[in-house]
Structures are given as C-alpha cells and as structure tokens.
N, C-alpha and C. Protein backbone atom coordinates (compact mmCIF):
# COMPACT_ATOMS: atom_id res chain seq x y z
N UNK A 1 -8.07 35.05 -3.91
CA UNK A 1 -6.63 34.94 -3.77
C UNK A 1 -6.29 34.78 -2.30
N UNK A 2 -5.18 33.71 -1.86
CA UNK A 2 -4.80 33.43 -0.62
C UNK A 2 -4.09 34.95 -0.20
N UNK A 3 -4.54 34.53 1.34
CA UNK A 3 -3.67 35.88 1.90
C UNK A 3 -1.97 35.47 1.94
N UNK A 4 -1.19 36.02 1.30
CA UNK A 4 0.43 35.95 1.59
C UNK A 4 0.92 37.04 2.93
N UNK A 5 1.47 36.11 3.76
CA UNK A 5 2.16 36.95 4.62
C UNK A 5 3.61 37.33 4.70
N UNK A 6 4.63 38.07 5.18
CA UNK A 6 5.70 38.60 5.22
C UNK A 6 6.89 37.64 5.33
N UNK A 7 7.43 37.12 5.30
CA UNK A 7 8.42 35.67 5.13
C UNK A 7 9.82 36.68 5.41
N UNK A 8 10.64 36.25 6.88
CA UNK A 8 11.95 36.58 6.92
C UNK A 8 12.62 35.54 6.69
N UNK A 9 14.18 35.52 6.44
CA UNK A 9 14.92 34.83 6.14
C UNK A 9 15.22 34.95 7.53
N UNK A 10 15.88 33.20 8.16
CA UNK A 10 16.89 33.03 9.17
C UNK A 10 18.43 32.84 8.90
N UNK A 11 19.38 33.64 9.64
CA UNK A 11 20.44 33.92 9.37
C UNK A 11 21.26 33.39 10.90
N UNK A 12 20.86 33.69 11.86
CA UNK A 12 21.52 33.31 13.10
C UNK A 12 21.18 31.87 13.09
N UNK A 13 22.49 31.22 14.13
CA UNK A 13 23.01 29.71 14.09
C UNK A 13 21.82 29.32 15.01
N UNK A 14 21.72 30.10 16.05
CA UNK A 14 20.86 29.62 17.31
C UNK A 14 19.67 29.84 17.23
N UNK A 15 19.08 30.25 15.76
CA UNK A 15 17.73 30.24 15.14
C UNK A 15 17.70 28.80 14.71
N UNK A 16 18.32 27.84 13.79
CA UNK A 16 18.79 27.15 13.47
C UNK A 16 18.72 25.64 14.35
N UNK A 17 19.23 26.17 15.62
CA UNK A 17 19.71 25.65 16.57
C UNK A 17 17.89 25.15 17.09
N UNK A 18 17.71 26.43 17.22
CA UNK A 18 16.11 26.56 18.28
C UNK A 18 15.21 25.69 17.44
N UNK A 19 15.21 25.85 15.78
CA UNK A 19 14.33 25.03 15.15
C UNK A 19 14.53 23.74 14.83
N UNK A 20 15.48 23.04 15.16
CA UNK A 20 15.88 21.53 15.12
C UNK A 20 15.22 21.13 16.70
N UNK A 21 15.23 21.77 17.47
CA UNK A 21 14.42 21.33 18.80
C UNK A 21 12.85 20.79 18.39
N UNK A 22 12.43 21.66 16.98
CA UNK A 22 10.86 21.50 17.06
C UNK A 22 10.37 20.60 15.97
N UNK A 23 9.43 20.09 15.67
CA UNK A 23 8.65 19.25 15.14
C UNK A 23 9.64 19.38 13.72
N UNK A 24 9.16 17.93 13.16
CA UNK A 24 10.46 17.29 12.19
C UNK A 24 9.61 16.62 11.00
N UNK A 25 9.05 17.07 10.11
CA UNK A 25 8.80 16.02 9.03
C UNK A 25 9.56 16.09 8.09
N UNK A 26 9.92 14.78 7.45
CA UNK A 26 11.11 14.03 6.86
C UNK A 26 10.06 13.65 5.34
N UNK A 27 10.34 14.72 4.37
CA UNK A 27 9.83 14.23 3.03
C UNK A 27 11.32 13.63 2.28
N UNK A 28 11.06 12.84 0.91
CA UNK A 28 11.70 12.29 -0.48
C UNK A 28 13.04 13.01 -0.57
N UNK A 29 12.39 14.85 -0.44
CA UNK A 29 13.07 15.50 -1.43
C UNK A 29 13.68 16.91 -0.45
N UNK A 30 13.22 16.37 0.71
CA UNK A 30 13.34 18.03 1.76
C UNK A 30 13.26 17.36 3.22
N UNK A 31 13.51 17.88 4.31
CA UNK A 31 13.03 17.36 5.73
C UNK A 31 12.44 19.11 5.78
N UNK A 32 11.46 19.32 6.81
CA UNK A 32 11.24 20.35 7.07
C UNK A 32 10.85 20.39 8.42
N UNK A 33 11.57 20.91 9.10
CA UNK A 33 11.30 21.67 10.48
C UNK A 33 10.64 22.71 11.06
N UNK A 34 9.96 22.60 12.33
CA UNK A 34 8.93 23.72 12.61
C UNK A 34 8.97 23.64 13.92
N UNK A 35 9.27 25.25 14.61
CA UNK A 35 9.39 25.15 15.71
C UNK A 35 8.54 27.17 15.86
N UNK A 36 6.98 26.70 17.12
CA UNK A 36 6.40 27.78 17.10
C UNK A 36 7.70 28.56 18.24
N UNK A 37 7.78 29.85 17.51
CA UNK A 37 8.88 31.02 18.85
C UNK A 37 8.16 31.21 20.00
N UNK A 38 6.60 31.41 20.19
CA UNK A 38 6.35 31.80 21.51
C UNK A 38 6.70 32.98 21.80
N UNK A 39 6.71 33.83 20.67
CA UNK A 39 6.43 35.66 21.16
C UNK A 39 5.67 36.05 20.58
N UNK A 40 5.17 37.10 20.31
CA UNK A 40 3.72 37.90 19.91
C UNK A 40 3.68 38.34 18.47
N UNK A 41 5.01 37.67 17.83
CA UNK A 41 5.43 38.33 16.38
C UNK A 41 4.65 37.27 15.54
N UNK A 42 3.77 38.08 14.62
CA UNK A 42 3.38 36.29 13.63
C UNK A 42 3.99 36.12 12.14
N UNK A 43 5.29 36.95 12.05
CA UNK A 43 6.16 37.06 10.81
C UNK A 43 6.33 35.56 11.01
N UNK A 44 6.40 34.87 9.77
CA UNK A 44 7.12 33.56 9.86
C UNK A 44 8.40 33.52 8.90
N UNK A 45 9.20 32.49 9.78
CA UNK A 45 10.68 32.90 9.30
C UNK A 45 10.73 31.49 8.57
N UNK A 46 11.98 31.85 7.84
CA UNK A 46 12.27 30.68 7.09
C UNK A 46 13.94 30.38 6.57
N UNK A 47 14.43 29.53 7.24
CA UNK A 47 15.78 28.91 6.73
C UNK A 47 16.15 27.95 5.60
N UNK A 48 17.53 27.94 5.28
CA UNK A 48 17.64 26.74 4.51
C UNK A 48 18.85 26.38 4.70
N UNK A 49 18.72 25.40 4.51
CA UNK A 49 19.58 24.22 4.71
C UNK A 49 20.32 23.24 3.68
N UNK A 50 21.74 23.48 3.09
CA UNK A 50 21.92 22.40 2.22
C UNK A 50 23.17 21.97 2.36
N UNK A 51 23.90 20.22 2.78
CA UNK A 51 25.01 20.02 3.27
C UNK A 51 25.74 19.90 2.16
N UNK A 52 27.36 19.83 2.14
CA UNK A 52 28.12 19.30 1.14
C UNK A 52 28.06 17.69 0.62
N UNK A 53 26.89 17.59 1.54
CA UNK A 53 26.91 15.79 1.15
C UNK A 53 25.70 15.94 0.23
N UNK A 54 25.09 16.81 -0.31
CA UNK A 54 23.71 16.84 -1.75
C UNK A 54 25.04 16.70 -2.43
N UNK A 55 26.33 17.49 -2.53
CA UNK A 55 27.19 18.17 -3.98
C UNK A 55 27.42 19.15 -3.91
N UNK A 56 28.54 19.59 -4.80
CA UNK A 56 29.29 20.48 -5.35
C UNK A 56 28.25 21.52 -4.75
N UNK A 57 29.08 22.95 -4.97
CA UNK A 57 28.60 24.35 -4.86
C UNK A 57 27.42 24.43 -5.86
N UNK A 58 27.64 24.07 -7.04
CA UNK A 58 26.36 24.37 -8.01
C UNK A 58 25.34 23.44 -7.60
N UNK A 59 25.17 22.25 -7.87
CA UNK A 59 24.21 21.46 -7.00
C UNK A 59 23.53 21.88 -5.85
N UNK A 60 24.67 22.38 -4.48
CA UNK A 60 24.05 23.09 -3.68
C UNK A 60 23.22 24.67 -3.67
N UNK A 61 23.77 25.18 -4.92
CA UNK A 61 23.07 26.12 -4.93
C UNK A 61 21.41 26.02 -5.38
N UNK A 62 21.72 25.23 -6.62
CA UNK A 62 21.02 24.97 -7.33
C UNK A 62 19.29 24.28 -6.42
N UNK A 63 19.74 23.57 -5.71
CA UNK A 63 19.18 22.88 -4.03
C UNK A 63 18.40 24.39 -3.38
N UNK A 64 19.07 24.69 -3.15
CA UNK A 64 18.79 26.46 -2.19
C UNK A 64 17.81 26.90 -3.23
N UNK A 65 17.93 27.48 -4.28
CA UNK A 65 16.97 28.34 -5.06
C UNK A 65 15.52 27.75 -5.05
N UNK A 66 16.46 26.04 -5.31
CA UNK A 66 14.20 25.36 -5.37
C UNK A 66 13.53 25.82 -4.33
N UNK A 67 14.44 25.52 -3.09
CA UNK A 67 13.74 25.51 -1.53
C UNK A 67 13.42 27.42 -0.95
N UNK A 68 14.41 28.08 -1.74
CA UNK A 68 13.51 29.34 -2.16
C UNK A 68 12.22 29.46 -2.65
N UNK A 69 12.00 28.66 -3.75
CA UNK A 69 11.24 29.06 -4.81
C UNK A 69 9.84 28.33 -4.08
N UNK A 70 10.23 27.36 -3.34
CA UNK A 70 9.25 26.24 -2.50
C UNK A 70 8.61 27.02 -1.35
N UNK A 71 9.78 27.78 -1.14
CA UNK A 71 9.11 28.62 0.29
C UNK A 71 8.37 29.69 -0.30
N UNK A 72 8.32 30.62 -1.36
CA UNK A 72 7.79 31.54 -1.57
C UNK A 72 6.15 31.12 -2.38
N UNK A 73 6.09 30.40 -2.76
CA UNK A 73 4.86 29.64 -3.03
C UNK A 73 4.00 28.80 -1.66
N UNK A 74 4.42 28.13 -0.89
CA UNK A 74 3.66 27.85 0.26
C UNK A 74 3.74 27.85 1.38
N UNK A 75 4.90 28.41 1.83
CA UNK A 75 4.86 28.93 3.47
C UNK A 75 4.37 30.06 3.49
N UNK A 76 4.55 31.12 2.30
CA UNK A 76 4.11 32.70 2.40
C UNK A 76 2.97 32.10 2.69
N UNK A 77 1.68 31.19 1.80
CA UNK A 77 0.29 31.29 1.88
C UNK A 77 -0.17 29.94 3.25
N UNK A 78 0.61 29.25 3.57
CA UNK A 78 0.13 28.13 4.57
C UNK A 78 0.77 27.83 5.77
N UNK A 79 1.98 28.66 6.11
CA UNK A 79 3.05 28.65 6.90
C UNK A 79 2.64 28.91 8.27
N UNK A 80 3.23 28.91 9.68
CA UNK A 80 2.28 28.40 10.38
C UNK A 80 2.63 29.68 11.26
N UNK A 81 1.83 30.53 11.33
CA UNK A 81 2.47 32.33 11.98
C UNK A 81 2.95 32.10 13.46
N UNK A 82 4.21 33.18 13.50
CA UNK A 82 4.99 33.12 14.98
C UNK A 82 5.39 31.32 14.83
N UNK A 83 5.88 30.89 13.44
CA UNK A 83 7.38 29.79 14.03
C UNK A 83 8.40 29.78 12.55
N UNK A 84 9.09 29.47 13.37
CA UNK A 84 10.34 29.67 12.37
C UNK A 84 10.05 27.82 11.52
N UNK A 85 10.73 27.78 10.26
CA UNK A 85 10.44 26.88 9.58
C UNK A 85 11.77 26.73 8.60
N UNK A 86 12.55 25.75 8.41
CA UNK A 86 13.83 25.23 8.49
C UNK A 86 13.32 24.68 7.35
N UNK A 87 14.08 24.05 6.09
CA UNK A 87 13.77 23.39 4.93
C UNK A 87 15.33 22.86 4.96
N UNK A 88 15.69 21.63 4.75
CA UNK A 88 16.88 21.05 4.85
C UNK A 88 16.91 19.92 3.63
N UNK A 89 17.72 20.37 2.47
CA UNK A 89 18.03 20.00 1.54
C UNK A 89 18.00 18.40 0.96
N UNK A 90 17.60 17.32 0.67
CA UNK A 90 17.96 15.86 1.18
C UNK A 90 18.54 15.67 -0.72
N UNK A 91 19.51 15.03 -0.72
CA UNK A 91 20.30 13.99 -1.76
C UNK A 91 18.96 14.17 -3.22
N UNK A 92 18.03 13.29 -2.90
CA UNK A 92 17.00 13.09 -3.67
C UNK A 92 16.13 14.61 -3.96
N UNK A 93 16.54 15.78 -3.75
CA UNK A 93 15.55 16.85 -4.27
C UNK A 93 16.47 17.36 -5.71
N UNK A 94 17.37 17.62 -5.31
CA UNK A 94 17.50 18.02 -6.85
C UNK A 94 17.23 17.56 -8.33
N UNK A 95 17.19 16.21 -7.79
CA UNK A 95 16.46 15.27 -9.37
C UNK A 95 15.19 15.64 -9.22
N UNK A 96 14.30 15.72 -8.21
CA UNK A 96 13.27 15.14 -8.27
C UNK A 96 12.40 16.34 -8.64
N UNK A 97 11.39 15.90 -9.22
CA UNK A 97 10.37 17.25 -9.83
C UNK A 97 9.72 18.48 -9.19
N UNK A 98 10.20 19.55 -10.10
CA UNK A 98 9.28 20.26 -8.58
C UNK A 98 8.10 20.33 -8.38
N UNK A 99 6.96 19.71 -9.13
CA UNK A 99 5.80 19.86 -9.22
C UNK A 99 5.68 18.69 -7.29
N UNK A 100 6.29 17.44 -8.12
CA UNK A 100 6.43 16.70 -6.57
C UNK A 100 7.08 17.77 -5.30
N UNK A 101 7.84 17.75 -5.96
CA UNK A 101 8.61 18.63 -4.46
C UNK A 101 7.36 20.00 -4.08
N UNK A 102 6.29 20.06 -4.81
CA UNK A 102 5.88 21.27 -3.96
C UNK A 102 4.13 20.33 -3.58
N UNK A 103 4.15 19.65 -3.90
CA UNK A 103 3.21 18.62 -3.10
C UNK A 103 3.85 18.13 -2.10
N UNK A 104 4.53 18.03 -1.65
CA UNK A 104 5.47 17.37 -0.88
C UNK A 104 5.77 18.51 0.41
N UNK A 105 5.66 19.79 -0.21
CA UNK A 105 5.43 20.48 1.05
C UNK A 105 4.71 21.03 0.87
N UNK A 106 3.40 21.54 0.33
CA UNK A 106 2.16 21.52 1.15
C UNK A 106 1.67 20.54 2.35
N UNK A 107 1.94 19.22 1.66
CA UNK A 107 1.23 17.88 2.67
C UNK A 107 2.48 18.25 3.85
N UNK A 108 3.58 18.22 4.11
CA UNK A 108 4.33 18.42 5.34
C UNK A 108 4.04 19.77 5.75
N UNK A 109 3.35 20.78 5.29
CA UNK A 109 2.99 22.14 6.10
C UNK A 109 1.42 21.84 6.73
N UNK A 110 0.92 20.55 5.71
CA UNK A 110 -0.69 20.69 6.81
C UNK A 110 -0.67 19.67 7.40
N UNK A 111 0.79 18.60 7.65
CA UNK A 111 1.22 18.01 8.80
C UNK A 111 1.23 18.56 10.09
N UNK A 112 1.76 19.66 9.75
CA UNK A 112 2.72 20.52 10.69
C UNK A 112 1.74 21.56 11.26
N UNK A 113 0.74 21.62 10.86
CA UNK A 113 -0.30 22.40 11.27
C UNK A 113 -1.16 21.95 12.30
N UNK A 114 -1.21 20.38 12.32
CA UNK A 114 -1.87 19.79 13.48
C UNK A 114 -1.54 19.72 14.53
C-alpha cells in the first residue's frame, strides 16, 4: 500500500496568488498548478478552483467535489511534498469521466514531478 500523506486545504487568496506564479499544466478536464513553498514543512496543500463560467452553483459544486475526490486519491499518494497544488476547474470536467479525469491527473502530477 502507497504511503498517503497529510493534505491541507488552501484557504488564503495569497496562497492562491503564490501558486499561479508556479508551474502550470493545462489538462481536458482540470489545469493544475504547482508551486514548491520553500520551507521545511512537507504537508502538501491543496486548493480548488471553480469559476462561474463552468455554471450554476450546482454544477460548480458538483466540479469541487470531483476535484476533492481527485485530490484525495492522488495528490495524498503522488503529490509533490512542501508545494502547494491548485486544481482549477475547466468547462469540459464535469461531463467528462472520472476514470479519465483521474488519469489525467496522475499523468499532470508525474509531469509536475520533473
């Protein structure tokens, strides 16, 4: 069994802010951002992201829970320790499958690893 590590949620803007500065891969169904913090902590954090331009409140929610459900399956086990990691909602994820959508970020987390 993979080791799972501790996963915080990001809540501050200028967390947000700091991780749009860092490395950018642009999947189908998600963009995902990664930016290492550069302090001694190796909790990895994790945001989300979903505009009023996916849809409605339910849509958007509905958006949020996958990219929950996405983060707790492979950033806990592949996520890249000490950086915060941004998941930003795109038009095309809510149709799209999640079996794709979680291939889709594995391959952008062992992008993001290089």
């Amino acid at each position: 069994m993979a080791v799972r590590t501790r996963i915080v949620t990001l809540t501050k803007r200028s967390d947000f802010l700091a991780a749009n500065r860092g490395q950018r891969i642009a999947m189908p169904g998600f963009v995902l951002q990664v930016r290492p913090r550069g302090d001694d902590d190796s909790v990895v954090r994790v945001g989300y992201t979903v505009t009023k331009k996916i849809g409605n409140a339910v849509v958007r929610n509905r958006m949020k829970r996958r990219l929950r459900a996405l983060a707790r399956d492979h950033i806990a086990r592949c996520g890249i320790a000490g950086a915060d990691h941004v998941l930003i909602g795109r038009a095309g994820g809510v149709e799209r499958d999640f079996a794709m959508l979680s291939d889709e970020l594995a391959r952008a987390l062992r992008k993001a690893a290089k």
